[in-house]
Protein backbone atom coordinates (compact mmCIF):
# COMPACT_ATOMS: atom_id res chain seq x y z
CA UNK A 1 -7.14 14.71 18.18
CA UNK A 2 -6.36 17.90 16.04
CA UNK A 3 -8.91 20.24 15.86
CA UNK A 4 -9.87 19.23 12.26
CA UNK A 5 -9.98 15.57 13.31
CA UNK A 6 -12.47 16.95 16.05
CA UNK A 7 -14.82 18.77 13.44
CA UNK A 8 -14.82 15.82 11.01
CA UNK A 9 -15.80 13.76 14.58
CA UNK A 10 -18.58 16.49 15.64
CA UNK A 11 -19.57 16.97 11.63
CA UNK A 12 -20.04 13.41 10.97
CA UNK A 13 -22.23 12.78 14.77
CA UNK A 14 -24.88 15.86 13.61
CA UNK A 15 -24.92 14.63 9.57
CA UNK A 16 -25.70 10.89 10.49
CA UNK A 17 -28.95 12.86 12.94
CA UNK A 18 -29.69 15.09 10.38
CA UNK A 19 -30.19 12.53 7.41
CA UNK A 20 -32.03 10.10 9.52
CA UNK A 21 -34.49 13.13 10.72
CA UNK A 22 -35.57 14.16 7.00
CA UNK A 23 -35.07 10.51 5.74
CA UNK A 24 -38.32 9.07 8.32
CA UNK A 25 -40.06 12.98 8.38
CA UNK A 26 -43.41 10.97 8.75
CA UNK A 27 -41.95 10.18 12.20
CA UNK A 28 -40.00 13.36 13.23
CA UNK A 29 -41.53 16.28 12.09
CA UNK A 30 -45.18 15.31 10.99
CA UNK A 31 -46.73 13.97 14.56
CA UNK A 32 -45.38 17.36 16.45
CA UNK A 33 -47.29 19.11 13.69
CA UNK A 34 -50.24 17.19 14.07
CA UNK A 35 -50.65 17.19 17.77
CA UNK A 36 -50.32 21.13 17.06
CA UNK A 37 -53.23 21.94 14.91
CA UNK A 38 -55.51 19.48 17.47
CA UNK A 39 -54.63 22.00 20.25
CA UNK A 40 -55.09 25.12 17.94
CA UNK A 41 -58.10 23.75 16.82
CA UNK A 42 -59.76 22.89 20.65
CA UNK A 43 -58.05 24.85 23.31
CA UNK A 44 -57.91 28.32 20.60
CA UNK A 45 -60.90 27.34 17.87
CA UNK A 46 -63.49 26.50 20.16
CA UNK A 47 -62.64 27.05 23.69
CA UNK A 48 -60.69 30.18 22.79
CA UNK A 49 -64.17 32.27 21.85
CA UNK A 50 -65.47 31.34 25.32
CA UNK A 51 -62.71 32.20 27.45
CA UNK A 52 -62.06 35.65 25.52
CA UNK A 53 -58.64 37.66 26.27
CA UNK A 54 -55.61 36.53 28.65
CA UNK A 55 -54.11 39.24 29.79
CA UNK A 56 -54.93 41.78 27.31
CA UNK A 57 -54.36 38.92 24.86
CA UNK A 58 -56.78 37.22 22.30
CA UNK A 59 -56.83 33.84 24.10
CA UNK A 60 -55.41 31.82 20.73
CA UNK A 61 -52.60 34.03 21.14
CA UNK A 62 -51.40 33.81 24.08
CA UNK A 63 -51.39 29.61 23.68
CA UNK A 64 -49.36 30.01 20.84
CA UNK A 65 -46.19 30.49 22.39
CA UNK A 66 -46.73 27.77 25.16
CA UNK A 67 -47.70 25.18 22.32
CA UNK A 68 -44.12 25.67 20.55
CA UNK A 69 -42.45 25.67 23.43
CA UNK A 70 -43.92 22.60 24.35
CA UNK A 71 -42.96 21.15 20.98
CA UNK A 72 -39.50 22.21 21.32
CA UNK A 73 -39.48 20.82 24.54
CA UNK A 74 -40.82 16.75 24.03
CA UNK A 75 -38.65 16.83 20.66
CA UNK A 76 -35.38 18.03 21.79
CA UNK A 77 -35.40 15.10 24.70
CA UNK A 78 -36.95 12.73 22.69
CA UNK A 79 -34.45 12.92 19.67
CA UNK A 80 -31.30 12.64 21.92
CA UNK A 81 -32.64 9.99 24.33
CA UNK A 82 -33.61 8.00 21.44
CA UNK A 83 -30.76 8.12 19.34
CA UNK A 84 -28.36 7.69 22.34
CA UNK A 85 -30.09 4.82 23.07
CA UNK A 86 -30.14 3.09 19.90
CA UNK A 87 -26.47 3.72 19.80
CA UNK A 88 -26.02 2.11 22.82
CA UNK A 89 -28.01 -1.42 22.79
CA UNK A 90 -28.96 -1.38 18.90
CA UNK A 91 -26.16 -0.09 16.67
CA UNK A 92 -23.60 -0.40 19.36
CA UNK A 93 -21.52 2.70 17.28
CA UNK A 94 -20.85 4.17 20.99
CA UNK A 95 -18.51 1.39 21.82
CA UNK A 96 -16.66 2.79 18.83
CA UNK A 97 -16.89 6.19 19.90
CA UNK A 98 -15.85 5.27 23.18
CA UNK A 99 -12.54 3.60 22.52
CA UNK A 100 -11.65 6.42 20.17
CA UNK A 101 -9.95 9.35 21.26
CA UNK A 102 -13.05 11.68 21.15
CA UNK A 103 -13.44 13.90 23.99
CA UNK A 104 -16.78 13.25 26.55
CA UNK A 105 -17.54 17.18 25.48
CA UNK A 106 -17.19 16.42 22.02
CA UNK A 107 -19.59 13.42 22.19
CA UNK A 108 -21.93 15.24 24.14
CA UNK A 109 -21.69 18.24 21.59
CA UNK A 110 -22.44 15.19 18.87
CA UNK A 111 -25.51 14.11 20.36
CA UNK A 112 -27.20 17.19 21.70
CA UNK A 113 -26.37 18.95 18.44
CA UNK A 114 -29.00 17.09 16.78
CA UNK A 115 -31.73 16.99 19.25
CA UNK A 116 -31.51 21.38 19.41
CA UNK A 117 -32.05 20.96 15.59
CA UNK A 118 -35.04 18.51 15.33
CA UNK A 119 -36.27 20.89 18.54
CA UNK A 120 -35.84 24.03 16.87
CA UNK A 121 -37.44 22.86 13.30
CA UNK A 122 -40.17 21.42 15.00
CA UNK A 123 -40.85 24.51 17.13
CA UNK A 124 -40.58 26.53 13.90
CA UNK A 125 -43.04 24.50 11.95
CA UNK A 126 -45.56 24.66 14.46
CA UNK A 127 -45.10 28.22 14.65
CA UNK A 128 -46.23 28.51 10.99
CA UNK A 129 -49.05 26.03 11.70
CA UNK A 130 -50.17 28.39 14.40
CA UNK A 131 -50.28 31.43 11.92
CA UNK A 132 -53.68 29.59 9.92
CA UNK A 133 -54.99 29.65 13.06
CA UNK A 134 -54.25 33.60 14.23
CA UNK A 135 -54.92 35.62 11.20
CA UNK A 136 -51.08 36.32 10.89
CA UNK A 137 -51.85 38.69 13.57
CA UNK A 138 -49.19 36.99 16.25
CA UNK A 139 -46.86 39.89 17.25
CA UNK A 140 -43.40 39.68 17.67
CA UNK A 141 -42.20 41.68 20.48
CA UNK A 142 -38.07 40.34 20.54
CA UNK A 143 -36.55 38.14 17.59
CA UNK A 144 -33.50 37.74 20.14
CA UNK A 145 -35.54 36.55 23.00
CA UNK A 146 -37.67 34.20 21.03
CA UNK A 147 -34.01 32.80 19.85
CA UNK A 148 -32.60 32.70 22.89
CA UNK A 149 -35.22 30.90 24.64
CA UNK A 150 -35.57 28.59 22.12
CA UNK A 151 -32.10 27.90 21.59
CA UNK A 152 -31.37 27.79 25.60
CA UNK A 153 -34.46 25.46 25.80
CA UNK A 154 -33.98 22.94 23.43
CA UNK A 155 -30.29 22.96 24.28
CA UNK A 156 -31.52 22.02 27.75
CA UNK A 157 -33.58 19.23 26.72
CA UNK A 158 -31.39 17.28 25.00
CA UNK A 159 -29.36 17.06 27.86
CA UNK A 160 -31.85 16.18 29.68
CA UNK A 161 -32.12 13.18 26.92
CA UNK A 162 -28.76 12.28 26.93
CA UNK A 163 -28.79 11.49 30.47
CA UNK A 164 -32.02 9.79 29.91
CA UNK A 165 -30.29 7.84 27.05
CA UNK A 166 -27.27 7.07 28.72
CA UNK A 167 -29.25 5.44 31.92
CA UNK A 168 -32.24 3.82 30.21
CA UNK A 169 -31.64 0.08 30.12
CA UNK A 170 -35.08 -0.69 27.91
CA UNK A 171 -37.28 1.09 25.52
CA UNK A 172 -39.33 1.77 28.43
CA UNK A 173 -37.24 3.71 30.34
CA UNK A 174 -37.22 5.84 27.03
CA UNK A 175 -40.73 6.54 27.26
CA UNK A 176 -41.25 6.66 31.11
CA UNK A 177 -39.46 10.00 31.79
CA UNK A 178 -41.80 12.26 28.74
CA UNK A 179 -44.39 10.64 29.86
CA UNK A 180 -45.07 11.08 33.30
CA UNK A 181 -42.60 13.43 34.52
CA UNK A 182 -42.14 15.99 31.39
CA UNK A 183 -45.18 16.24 29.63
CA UNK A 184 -47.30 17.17 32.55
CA UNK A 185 -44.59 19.40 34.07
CA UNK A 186 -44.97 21.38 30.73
CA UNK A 187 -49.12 21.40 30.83
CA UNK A 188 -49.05 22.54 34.33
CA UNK A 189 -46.26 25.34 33.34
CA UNK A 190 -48.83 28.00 32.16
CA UNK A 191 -49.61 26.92 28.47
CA UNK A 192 -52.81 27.46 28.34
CA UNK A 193 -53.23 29.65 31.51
CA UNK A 194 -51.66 32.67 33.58
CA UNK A 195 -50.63 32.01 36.55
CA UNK A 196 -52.46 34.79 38.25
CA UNK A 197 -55.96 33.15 37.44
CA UNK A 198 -55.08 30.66 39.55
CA UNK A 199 -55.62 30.33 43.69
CA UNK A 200 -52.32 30.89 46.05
CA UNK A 201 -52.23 27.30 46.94
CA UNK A 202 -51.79 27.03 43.32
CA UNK A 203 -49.68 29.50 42.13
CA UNK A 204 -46.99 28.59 44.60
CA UNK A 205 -46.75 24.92 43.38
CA UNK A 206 -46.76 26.63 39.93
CA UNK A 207 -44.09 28.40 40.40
CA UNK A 208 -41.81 25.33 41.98
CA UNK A 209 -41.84 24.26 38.25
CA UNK A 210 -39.24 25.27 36.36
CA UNK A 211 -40.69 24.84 32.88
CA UNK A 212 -42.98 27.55 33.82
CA UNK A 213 -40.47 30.10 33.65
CA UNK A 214 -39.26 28.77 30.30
CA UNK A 215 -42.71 29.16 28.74
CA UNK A 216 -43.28 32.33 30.25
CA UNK A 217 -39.61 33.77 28.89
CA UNK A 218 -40.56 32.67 25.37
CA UNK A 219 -43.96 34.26 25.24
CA UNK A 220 -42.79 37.50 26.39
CA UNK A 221 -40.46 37.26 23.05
CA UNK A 222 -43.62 37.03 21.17
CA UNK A 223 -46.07 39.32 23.64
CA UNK A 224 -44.29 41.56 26.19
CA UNK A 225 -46.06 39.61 28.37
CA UNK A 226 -44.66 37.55 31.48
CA UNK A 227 -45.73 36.42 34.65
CA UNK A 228 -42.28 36.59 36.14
CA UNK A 229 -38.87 38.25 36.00
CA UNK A 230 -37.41 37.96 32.15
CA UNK A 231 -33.79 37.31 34.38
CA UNK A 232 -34.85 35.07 36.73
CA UNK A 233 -35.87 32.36 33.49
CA UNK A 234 -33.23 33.08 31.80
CA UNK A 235 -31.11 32.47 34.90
CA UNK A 236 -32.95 29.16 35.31
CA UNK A 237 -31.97 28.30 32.01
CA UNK A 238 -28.84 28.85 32.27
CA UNK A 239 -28.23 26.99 35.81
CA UNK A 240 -30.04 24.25 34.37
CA UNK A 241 -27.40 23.98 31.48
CA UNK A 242 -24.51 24.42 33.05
CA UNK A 243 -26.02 21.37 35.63
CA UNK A 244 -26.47 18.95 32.79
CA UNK A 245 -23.47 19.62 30.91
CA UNK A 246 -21.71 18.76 34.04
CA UNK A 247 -23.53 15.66 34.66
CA UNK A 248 -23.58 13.87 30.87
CA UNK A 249 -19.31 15.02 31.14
CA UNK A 250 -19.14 12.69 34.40
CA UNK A 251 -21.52 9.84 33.33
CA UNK A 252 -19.41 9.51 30.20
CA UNK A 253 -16.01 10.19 31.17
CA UNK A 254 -16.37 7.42 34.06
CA UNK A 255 -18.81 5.16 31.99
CA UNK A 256 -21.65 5.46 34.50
CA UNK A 257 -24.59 3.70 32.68
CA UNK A 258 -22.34 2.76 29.28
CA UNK A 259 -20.65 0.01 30.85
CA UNK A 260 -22.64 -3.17 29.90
């Protein structure tokens, strides 16, 4: 393929996500939203006054940055898994991919591209949600660190998805890995808590999960804040990329899980 050919390929791949995001909104951006203001509401309204500051914090700011992480997050893998997957068993457009000449990095660059967009817009809407809730008085400490994480993170994610995607034989195996694998990884990453209010015992299985340092980067971008080393997430991050871009090139360039 000539480069052109390949940016009509990679163009085409993120339009088709991109339309079908803003065409059913109701189902990609609103519920993210939603879920949102119920945590602002409970864990910063009401619970917020009683628990005070978090490390020099108001205690509604310092969730902030967890919850739009965590949006960024469940969005990111749930766009790519999804629409991999409905490609695969529903559409069946990724037999037609397959037999073309398009690269496995190029088809991987197709898919993840829209799952870092519907990760990022989400994660930027709830940010704005979360400013009714603050007073507009959320700080931003570094624009490039909040984009990097973000960016890093949700690029991450839909990796994650694709693999996800390209293995999931039912709906179910969709829904499985979010559910009781990812979601509670991010709950028990230091949303709503620092890590030093908890016991050792704790803190050490705390810091065995890796989301934690992803939250933890992204709300020093906002606070200056951080339980851990800035370069030791962002290290993390970047391991974990390189590790998945690896993977989804081998599962698709010897048809691992695509072969039906």
């Amino acid at each position: 393929m000539t480069p052109y050919q390949k940016w009509i390929a990679f163009y085409t791949m993120i339009r088709k996500d991109i339309v079908r995001m803003f065409r059913i909104w109701v189902q990609t951006f609103l519920p993210s939203v939603i879920t949102s203001t119920l945590y602002f509401l409970v864990f910063g309204t009401v619970l917020g006054s009683r628990i005070g500051d978090m490390q020099g914090v108001d205690y509604m700011t310092f969730v902030v940055p967890g919850l739009v992480m965590l949006a960024i997050v469940t969005t990111s893998y749930a766009n790519t898994s999804f629409m991999f997957f409905t490609s695969k068993f529903f559409a069946r457009s990724i037999d037609e991919i397959l037999v073309s000449p398009t690269p496995p990095w190029l088809l991987i660059a197709g898919f993840v591209g829209g799952g870092v967009i519907r990760g990022i817009l989400v994660g930027a809407l709830v940010l704005m949600v979360s400013l009714f809730f603050t007073g507009l008085s959320l700080t931003i400490h570094s624009v490039l660190v909040i984009l990097g994480f973000a960016l890093l993170t949700a690029l991450v994610f839909a990796l994650a998805g694709l693999v996800n995607g390209i293995y999931a034989k039912t709906i179910d195996g969709i829904n499985i890995v979010p559910t009781f694998f990812l979601t509670p990884l991010v709950y028990l990453g230091g949303i709503f808590y620092s890590v030093h209010s908890l016991p050792d015992w704790w803190q050490a299985i705390t810091y065995a999960n890796p989301l934690f340092y992803l939250i933890n980067g992204f709300r020093y971008g906002f606070l200056g804040i951080t339980d851990v080393s800035l370069y030791m997430s962002v290290s993390i991050l970047v391991v974990l990329v390189a590790i998945l871009i690896a993977a989804n090139w081998y599962f698709i360039r010897t048809g691992l899980g695509l072969k039906q």
